[in-house]
N, C-alpha and C. Protein backbone atom coordinates (compact mmCIF):
# COMPACT_ATOMS: atom_id res chain seq x y z
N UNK A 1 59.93 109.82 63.55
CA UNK A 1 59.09 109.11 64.50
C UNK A 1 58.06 110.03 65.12
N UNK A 2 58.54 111.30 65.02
CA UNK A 2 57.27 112.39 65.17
C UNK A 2 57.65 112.64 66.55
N UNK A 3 58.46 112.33 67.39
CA UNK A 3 58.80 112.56 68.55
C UNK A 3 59.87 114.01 68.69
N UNK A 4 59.03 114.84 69.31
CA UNK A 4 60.26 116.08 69.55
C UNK A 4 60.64 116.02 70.96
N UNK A 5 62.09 116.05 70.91
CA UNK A 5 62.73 116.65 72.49
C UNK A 5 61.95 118.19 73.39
N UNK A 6 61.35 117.89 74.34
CA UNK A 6 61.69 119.05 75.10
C UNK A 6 62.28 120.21 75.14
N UNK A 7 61.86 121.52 75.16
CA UNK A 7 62.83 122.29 75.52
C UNK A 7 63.74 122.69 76.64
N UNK A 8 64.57 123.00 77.16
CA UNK A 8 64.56 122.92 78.68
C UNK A 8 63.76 124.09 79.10
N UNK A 9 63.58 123.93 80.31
CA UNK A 9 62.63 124.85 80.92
C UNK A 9 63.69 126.45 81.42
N UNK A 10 63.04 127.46 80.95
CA UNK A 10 63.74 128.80 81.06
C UNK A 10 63.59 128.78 82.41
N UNK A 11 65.51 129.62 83.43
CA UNK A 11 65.14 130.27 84.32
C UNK A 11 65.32 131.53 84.57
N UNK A 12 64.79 131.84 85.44
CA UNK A 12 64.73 133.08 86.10
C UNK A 12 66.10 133.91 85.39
N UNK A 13 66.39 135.43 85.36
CA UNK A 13 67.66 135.80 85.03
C UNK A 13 68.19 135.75 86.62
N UNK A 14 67.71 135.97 87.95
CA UNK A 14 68.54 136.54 88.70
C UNK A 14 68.35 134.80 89.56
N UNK A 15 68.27 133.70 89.15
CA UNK A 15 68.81 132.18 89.83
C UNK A 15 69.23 132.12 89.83
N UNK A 16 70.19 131.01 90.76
CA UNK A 16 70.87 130.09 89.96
C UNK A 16 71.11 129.17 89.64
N UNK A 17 71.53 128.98 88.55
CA UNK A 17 70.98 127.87 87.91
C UNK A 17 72.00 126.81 87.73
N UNK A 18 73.45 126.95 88.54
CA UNK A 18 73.94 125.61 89.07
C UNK A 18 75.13 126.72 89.49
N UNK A 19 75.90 125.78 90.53
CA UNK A 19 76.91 126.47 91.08
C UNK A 19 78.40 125.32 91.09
N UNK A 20 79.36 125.57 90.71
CA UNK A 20 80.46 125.16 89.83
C UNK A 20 81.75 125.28 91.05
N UNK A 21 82.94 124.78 90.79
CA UNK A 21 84.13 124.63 91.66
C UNK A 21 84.92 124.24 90.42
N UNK A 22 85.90 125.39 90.26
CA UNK A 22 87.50 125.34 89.81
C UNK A 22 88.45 124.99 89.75
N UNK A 23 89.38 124.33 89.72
CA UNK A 23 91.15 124.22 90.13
C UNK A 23 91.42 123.69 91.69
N UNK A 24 90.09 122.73 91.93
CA UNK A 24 90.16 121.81 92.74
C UNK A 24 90.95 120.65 92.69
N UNK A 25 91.74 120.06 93.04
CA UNK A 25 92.36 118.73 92.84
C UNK A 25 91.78 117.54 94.21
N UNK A 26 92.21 117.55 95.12
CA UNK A 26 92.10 117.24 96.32
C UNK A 26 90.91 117.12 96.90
N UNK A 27 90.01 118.26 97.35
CA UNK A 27 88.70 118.44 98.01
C UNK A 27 88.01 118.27 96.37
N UNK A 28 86.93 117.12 97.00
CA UNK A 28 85.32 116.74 95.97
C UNK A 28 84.65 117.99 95.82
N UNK A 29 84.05 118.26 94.86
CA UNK A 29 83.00 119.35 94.75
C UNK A 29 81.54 119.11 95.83
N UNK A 30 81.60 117.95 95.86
CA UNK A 30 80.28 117.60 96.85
C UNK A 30 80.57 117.96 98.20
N UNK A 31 81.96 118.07 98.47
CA UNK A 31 82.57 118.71 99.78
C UNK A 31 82.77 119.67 99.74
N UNK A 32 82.91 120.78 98.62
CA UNK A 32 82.71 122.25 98.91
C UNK A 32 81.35 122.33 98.85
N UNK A 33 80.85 121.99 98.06
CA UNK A 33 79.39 122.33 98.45
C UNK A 33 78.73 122.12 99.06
N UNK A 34 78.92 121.46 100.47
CA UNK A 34 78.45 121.34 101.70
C UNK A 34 78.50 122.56 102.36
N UNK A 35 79.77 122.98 102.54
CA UNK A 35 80.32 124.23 102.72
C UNK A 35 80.08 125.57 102.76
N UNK A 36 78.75 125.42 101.79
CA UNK A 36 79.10 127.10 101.21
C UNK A 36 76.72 126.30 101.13
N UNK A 37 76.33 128.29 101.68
CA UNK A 37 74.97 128.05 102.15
C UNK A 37 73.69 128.04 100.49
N UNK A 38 74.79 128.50 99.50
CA UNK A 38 74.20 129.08 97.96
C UNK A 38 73.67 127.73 97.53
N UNK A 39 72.53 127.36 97.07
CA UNK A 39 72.56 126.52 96.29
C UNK A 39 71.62 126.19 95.05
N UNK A 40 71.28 125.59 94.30
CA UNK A 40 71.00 125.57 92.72
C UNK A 40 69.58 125.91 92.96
N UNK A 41 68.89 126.95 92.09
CA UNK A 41 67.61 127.48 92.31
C UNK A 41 67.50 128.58 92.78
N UNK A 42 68.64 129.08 93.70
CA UNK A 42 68.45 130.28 94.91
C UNK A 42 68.61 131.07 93.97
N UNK A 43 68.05 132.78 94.72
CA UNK A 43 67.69 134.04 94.20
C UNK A 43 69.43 134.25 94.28
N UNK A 44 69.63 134.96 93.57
CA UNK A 44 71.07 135.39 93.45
C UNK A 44 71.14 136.84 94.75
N UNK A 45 71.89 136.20 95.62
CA UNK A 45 72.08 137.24 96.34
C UNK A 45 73.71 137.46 96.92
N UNK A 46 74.26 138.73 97.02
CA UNK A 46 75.46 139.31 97.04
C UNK A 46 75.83 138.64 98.41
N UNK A 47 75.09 138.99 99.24
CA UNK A 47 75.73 139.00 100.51
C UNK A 47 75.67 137.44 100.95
N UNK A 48 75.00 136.96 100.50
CA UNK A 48 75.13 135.16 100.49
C UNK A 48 76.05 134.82 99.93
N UNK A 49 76.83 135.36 98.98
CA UNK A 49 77.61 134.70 97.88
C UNK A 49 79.03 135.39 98.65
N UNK A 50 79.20 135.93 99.32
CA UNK A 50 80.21 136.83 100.55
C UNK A 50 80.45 136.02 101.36
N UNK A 51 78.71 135.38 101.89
CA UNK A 51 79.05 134.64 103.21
C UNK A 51 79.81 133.35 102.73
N UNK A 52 79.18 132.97 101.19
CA UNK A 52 79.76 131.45 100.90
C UNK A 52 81.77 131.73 100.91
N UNK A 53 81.94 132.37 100.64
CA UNK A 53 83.54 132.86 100.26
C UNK A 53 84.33 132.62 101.11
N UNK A 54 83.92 133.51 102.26
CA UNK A 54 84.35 133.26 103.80
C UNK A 54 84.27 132.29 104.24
N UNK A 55 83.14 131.66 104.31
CA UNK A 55 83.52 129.83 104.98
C UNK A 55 84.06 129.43 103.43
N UNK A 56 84.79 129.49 102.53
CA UNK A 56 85.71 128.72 101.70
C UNK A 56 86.62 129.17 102.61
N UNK A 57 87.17 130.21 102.45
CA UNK A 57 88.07 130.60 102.64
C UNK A 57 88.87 130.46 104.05
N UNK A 58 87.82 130.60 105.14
CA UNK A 58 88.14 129.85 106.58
C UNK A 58 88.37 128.89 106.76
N UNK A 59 88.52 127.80 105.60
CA UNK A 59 88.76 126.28 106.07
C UNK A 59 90.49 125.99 106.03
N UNK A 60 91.04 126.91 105.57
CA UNK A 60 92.42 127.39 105.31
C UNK A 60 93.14 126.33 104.46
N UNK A 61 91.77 126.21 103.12
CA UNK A 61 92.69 125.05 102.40
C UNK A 61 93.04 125.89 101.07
N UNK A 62 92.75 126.85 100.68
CA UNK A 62 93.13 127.48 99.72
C UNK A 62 94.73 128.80 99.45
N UNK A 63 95.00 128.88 98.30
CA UNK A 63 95.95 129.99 98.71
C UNK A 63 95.16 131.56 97.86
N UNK A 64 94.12 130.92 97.00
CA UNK A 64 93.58 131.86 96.93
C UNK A 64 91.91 131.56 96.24
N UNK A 65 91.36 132.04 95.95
CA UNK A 65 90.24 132.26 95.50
C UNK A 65 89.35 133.53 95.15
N UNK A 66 88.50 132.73 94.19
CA UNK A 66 87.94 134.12 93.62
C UNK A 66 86.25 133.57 92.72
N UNK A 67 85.21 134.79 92.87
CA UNK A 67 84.29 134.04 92.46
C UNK A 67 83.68 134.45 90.80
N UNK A 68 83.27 133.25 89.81
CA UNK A 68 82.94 134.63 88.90
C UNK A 68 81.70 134.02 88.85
N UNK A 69 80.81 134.79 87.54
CA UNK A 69 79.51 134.28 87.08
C UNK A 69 79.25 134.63 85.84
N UNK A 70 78.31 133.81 84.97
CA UNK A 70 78.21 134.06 84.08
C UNK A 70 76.28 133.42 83.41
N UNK A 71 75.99 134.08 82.63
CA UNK A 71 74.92 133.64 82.12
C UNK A 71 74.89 131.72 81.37
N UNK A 72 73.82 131.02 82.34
CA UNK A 72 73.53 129.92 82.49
C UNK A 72 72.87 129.53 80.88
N UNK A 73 73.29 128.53 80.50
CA UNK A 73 72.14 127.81 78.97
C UNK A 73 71.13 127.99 79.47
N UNK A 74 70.07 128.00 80.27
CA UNK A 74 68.97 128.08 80.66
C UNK A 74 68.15 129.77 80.81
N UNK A 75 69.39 130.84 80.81
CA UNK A 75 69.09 131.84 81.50
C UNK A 75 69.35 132.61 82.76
N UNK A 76 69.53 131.84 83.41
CA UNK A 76 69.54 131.68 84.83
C UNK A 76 71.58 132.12 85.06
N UNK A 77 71.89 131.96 86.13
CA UNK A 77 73.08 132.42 86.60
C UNK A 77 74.07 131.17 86.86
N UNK A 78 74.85 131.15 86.47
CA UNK A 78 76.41 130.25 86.79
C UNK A 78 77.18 130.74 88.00
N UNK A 79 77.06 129.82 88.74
CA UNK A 79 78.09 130.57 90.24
C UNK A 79 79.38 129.82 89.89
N UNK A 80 80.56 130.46 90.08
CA UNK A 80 81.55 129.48 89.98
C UNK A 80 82.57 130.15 90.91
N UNK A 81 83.30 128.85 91.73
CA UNK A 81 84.35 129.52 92.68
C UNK A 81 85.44 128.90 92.28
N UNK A 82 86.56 129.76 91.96
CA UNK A 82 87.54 129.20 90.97
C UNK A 82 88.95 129.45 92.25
N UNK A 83 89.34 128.35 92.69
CA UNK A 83 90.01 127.84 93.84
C UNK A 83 91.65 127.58 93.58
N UNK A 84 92.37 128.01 94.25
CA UNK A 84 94.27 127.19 94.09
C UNK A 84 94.31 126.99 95.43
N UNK A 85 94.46 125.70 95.40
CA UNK A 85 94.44 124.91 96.48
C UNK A 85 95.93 124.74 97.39
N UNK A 86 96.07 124.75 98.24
CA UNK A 86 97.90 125.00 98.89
C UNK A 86 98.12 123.42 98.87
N UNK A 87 98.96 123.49 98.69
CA UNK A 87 100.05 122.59 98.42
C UNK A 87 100.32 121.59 100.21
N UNK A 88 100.61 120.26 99.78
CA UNK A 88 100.55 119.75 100.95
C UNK A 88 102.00 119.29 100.75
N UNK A 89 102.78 118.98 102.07
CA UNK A 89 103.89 118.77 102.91
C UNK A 89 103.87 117.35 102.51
N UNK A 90 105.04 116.92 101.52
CA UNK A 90 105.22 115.08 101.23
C UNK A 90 106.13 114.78 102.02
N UNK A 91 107.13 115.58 101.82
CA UNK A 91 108.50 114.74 102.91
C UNK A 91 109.22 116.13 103.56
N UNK A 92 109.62 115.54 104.96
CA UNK A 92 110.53 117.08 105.16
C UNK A 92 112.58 116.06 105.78
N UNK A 93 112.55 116.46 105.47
CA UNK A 93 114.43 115.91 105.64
C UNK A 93 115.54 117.16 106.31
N UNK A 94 116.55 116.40 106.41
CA UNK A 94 117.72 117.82 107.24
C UNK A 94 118.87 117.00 106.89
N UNK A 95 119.72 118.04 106.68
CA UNK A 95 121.12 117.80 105.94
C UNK A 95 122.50 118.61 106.54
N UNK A 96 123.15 117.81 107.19
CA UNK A 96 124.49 118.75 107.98
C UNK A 96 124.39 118.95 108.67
N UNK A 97 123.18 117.70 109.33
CA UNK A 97 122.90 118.35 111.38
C UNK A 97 123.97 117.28 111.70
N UNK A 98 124.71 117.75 112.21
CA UNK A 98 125.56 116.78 113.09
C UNK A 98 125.49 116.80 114.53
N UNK A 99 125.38 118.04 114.89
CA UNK A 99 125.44 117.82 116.66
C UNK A 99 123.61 117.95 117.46
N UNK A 100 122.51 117.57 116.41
CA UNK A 100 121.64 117.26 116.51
C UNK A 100 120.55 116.23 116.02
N UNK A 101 120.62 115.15 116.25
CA UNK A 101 119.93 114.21 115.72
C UNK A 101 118.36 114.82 115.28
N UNK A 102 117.71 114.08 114.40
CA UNK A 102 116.24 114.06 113.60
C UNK A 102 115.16 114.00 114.84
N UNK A 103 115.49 112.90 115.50
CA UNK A 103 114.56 112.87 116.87
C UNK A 103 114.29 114.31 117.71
N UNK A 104 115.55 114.83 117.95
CA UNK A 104 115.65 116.04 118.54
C UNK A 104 115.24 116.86 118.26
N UNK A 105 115.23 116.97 116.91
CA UNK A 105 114.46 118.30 116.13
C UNK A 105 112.85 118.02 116.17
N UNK A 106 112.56 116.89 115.98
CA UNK A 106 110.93 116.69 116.00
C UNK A 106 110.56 116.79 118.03
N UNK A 107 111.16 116.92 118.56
CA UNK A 107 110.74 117.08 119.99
C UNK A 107 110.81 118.07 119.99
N UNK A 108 111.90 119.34 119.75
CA UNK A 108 111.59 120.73 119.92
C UNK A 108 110.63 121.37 118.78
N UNK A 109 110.51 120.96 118.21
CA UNK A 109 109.43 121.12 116.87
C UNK A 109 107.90 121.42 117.70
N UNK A 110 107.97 119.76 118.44
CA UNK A 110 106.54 119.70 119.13
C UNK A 110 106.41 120.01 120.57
N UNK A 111 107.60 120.55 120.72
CA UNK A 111 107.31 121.47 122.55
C UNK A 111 107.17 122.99 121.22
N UNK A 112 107.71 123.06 120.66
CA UNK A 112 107.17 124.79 120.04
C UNK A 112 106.08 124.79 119.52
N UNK A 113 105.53 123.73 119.26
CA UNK A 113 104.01 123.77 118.36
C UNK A 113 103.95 124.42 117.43
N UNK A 114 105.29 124.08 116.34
CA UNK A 114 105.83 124.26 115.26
C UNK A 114 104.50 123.74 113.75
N UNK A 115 103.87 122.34 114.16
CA UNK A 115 102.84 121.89 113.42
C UNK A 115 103.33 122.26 111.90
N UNK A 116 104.51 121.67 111.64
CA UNK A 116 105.54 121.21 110.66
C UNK A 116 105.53 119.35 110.28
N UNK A 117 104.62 118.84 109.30
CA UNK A 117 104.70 117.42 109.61
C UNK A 117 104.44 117.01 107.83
N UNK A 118 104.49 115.74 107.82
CA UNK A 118 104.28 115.27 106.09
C UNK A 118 102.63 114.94 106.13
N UNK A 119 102.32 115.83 105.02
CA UNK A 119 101.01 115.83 105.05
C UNK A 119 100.11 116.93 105.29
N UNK A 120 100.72 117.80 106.34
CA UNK A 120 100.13 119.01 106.47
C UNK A 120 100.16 119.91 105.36
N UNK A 121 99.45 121.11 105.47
CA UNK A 121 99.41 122.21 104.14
C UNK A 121 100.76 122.82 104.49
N UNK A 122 101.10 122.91 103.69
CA UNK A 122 102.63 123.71 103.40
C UNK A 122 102.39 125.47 103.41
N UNK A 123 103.03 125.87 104.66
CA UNK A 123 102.44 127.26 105.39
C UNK A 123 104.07 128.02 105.13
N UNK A 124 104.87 128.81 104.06
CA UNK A 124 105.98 129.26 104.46
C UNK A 124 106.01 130.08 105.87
N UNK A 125 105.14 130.62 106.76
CA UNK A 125 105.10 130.95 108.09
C UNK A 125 105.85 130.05 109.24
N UNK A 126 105.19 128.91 108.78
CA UNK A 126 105.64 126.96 109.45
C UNK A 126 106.56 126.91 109.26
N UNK A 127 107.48 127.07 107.89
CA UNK A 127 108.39 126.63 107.58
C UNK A 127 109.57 127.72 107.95
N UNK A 128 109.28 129.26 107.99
CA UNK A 128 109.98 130.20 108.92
C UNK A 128 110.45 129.82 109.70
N UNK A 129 109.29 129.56 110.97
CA UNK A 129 109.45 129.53 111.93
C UNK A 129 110.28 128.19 112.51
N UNK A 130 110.40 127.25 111.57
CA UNK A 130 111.39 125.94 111.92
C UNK A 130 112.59 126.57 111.28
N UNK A 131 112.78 127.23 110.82
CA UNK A 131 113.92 127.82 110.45
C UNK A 131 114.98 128.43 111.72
N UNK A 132 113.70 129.04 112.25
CA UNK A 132 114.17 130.29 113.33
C UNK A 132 114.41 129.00 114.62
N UNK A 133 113.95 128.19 115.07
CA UNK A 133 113.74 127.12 116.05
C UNK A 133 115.44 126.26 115.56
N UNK A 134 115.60 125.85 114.73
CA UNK A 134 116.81 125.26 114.23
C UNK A 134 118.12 126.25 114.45
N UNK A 135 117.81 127.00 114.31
CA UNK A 135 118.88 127.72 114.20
C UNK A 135 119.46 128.01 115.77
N UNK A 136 118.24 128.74 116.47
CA UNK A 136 118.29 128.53 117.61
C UNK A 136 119.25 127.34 118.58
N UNK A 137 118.22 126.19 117.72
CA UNK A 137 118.97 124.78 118.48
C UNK A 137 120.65 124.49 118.61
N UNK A 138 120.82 125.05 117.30
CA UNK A 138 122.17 124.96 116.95
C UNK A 138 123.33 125.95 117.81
N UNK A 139 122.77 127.17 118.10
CA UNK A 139 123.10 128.16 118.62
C UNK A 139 123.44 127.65 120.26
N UNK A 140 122.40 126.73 120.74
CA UNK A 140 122.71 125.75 122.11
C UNK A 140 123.42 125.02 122.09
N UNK A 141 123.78 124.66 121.11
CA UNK A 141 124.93 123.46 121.01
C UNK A 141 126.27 123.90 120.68
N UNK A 142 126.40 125.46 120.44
CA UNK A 142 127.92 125.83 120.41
C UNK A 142 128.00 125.91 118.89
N UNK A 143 127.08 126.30 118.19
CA UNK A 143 127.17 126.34 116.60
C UNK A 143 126.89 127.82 116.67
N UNK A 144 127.05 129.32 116.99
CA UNK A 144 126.12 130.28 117.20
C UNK A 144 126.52 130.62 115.38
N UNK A 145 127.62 130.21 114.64
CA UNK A 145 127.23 130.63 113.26
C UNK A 145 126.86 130.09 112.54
N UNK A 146 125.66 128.77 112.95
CA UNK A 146 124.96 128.58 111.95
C UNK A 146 124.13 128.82 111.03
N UNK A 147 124.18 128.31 110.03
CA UNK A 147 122.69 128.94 108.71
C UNK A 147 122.19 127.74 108.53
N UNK A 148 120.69 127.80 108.54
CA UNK A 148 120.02 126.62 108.18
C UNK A 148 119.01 127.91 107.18
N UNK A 149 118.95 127.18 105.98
CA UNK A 149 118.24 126.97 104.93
C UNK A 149 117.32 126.16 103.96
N UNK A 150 116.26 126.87 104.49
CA UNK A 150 115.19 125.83 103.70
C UNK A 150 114.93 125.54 102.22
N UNK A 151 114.91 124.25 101.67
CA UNK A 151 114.73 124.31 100.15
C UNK A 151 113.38 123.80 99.82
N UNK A 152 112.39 124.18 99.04
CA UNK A 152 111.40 123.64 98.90
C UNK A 152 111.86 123.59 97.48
N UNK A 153 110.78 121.86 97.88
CA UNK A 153 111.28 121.48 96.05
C UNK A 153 109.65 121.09 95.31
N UNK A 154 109.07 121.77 94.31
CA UNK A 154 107.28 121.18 94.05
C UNK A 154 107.40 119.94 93.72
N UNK A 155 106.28 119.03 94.15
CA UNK A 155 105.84 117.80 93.41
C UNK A 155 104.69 117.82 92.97
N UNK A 156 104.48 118.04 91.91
CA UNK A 156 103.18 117.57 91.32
C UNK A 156 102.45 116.34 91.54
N UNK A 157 101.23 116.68 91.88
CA UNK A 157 100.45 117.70 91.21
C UNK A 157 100.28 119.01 92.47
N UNK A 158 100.07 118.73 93.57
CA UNK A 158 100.00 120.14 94.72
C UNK A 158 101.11 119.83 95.96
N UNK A 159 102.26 119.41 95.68
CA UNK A 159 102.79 118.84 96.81
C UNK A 159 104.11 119.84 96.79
N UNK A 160 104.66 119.26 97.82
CA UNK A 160 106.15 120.22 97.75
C UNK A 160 107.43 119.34 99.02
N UNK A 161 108.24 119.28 98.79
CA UNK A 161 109.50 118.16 99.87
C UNK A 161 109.93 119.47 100.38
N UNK A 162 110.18 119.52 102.06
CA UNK A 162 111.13 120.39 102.27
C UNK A 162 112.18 119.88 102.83
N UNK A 163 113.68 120.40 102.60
CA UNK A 163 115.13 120.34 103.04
C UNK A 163 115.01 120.99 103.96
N UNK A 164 115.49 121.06 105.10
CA UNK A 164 116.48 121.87 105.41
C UNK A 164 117.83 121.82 105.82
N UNK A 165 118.53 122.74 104.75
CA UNK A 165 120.28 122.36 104.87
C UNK A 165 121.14 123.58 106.10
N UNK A 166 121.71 122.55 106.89
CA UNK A 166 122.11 122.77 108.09
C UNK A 166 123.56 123.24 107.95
N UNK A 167 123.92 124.41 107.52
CA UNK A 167 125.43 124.26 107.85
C UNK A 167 126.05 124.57 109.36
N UNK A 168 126.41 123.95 109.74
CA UNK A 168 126.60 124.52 111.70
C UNK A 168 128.20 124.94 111.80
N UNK A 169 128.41 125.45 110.52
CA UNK A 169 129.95 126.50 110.75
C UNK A 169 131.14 125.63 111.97
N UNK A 170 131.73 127.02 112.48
CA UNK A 170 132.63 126.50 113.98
C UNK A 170 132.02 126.50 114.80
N UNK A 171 132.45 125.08 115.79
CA UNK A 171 132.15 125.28 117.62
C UNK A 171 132.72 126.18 118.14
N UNK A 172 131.77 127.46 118.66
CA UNK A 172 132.41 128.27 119.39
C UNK A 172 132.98 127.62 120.68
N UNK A 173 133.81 128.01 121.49
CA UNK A 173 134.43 127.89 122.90
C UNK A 173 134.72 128.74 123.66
N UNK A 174 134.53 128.85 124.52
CA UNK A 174 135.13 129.96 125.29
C UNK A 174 136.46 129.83 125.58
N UNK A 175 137.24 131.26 125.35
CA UNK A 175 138.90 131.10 125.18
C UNK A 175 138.93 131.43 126.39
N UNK A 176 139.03 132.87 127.02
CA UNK A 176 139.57 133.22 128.13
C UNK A 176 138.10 133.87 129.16
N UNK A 177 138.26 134.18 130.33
CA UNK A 177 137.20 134.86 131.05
C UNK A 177 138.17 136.00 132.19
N UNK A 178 137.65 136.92 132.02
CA UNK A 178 137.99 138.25 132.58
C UNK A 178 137.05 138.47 133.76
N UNK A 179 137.47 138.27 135.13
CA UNK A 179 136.61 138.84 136.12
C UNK A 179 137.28 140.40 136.24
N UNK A 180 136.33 141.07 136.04
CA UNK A 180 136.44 142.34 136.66
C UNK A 180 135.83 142.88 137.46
N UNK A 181 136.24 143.43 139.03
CA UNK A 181 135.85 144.22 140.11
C UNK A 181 135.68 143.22 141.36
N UNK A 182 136.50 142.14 140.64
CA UNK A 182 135.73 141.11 142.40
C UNK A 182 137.42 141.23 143.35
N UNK A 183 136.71 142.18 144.50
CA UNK A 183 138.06 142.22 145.46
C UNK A 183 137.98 141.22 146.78
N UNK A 184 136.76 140.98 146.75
CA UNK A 184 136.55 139.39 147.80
C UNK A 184 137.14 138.11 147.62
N UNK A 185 137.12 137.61 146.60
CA UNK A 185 137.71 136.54 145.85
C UNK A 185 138.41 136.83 144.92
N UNK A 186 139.58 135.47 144.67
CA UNK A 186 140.56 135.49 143.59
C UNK A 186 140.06 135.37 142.16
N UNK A 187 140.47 135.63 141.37
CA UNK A 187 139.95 135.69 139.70
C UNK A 187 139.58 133.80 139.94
N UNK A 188 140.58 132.88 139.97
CA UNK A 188 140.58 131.38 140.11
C UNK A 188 139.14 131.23 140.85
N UNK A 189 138.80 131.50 141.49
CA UNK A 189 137.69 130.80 142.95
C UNK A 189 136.50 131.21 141.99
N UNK A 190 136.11 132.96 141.39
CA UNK A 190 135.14 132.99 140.91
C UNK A 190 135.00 131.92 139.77
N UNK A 191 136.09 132.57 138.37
CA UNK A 191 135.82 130.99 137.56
C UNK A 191 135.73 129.45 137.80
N UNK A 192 136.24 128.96 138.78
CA UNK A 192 136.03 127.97 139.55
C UNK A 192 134.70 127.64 139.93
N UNK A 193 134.14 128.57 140.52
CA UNK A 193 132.64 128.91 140.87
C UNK A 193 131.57 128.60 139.58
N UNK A 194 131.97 129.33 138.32
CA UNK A 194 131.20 129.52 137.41
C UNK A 194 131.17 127.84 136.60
N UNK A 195 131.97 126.75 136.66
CA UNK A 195 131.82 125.64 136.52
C UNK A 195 130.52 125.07 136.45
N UNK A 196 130.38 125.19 137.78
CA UNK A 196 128.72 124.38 138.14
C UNK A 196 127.67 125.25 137.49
């Protein structure tokens, strides 16, 4: 028909000539690339491509990242930020709490500002620290040898269930109490005392 295609138009070596997102599942590419100041055409510059990293990386949705580049069909430069995205919180459950109900645990959860919930990013720090808070709890209730253990279980595609299994051992009790040095009062009156 005598009709030839176009060539594409050559760019620059140091453009770029589109900028790319990785091992995203969750967040749109049109939403990182709001994000980040680089965009298609710009002079390739280091310290821009630093700054873009850092606001990825400050939004605290990743567990890691990394950027590469490579020579564009056109000439021009390929930005690509190749992303693993953290894993979000589907269900969290407890197993062998007996002398603490579910309610209870989500109230001291949220007087500690624990920010342990279904749905949130799954932080093993979070999940420490409800560790250390449980255990605690248990320790108030006359369990001081308990072990609580967390199980994380993955769900695909970025998700993860956490357990935590409660064993709350023996109720300690107090057997006997020893006053020593009180010559004012009888051993009876102080423990008597110590009641209230």
């Amino acid at each position: 028909s005598g009709v030839q295609e176009a060539a594409p138009a050559t760019v620059g070596a140091n453009i770029i000539e589109g900028v790319e997102f990785r091992g995203q599942h969750k967040v749109p590419q049109d939403t990182l690339r709001a994000l980040i100041y680089t965009k298609k055409g710009d002079v390739y510059d280091e310290e821009a491509i630093h700054r873009d990293f850092i606001a990825l990386w400050n939004t605290g949705r990743f567990d890691d990242l990394s950027v590469e580049t490579e020579r564009g069909p056109n000439g021009g430069i390929i930005l690509r930020f190749v992303v693993t995205e953290r894993r979000t919180v589907h269900t969290i459950d407890y197993t062998g709490n007996k002398s603490i109900s579910k309610s209870e645990i989500l109230d001291r959860f949220k007087d500690r500002h624990v920010n342990l919930t279904p749905e949130s990013t799954f932080d093993p720090g979070r999940v420490q620290a409800a560790r250390n808070i449980l255990q605690e709890y248990e320790a108030e209730r006359g369990h001081q040898y308990a072990t609580v253990t967390p199980q994380i279980r993955q769900v695909p595609p970025g998700g993860v269930d956490i357990t935590f299994a409660i064993d709350e051992g023996p109720k300690v009790k107090v057997g006997h109490i020893i006053i020593d040095g009180n010559n004012a009062f009888s051993d009876r009156q102080v423990i008597s005392a110590m009641k209230n």
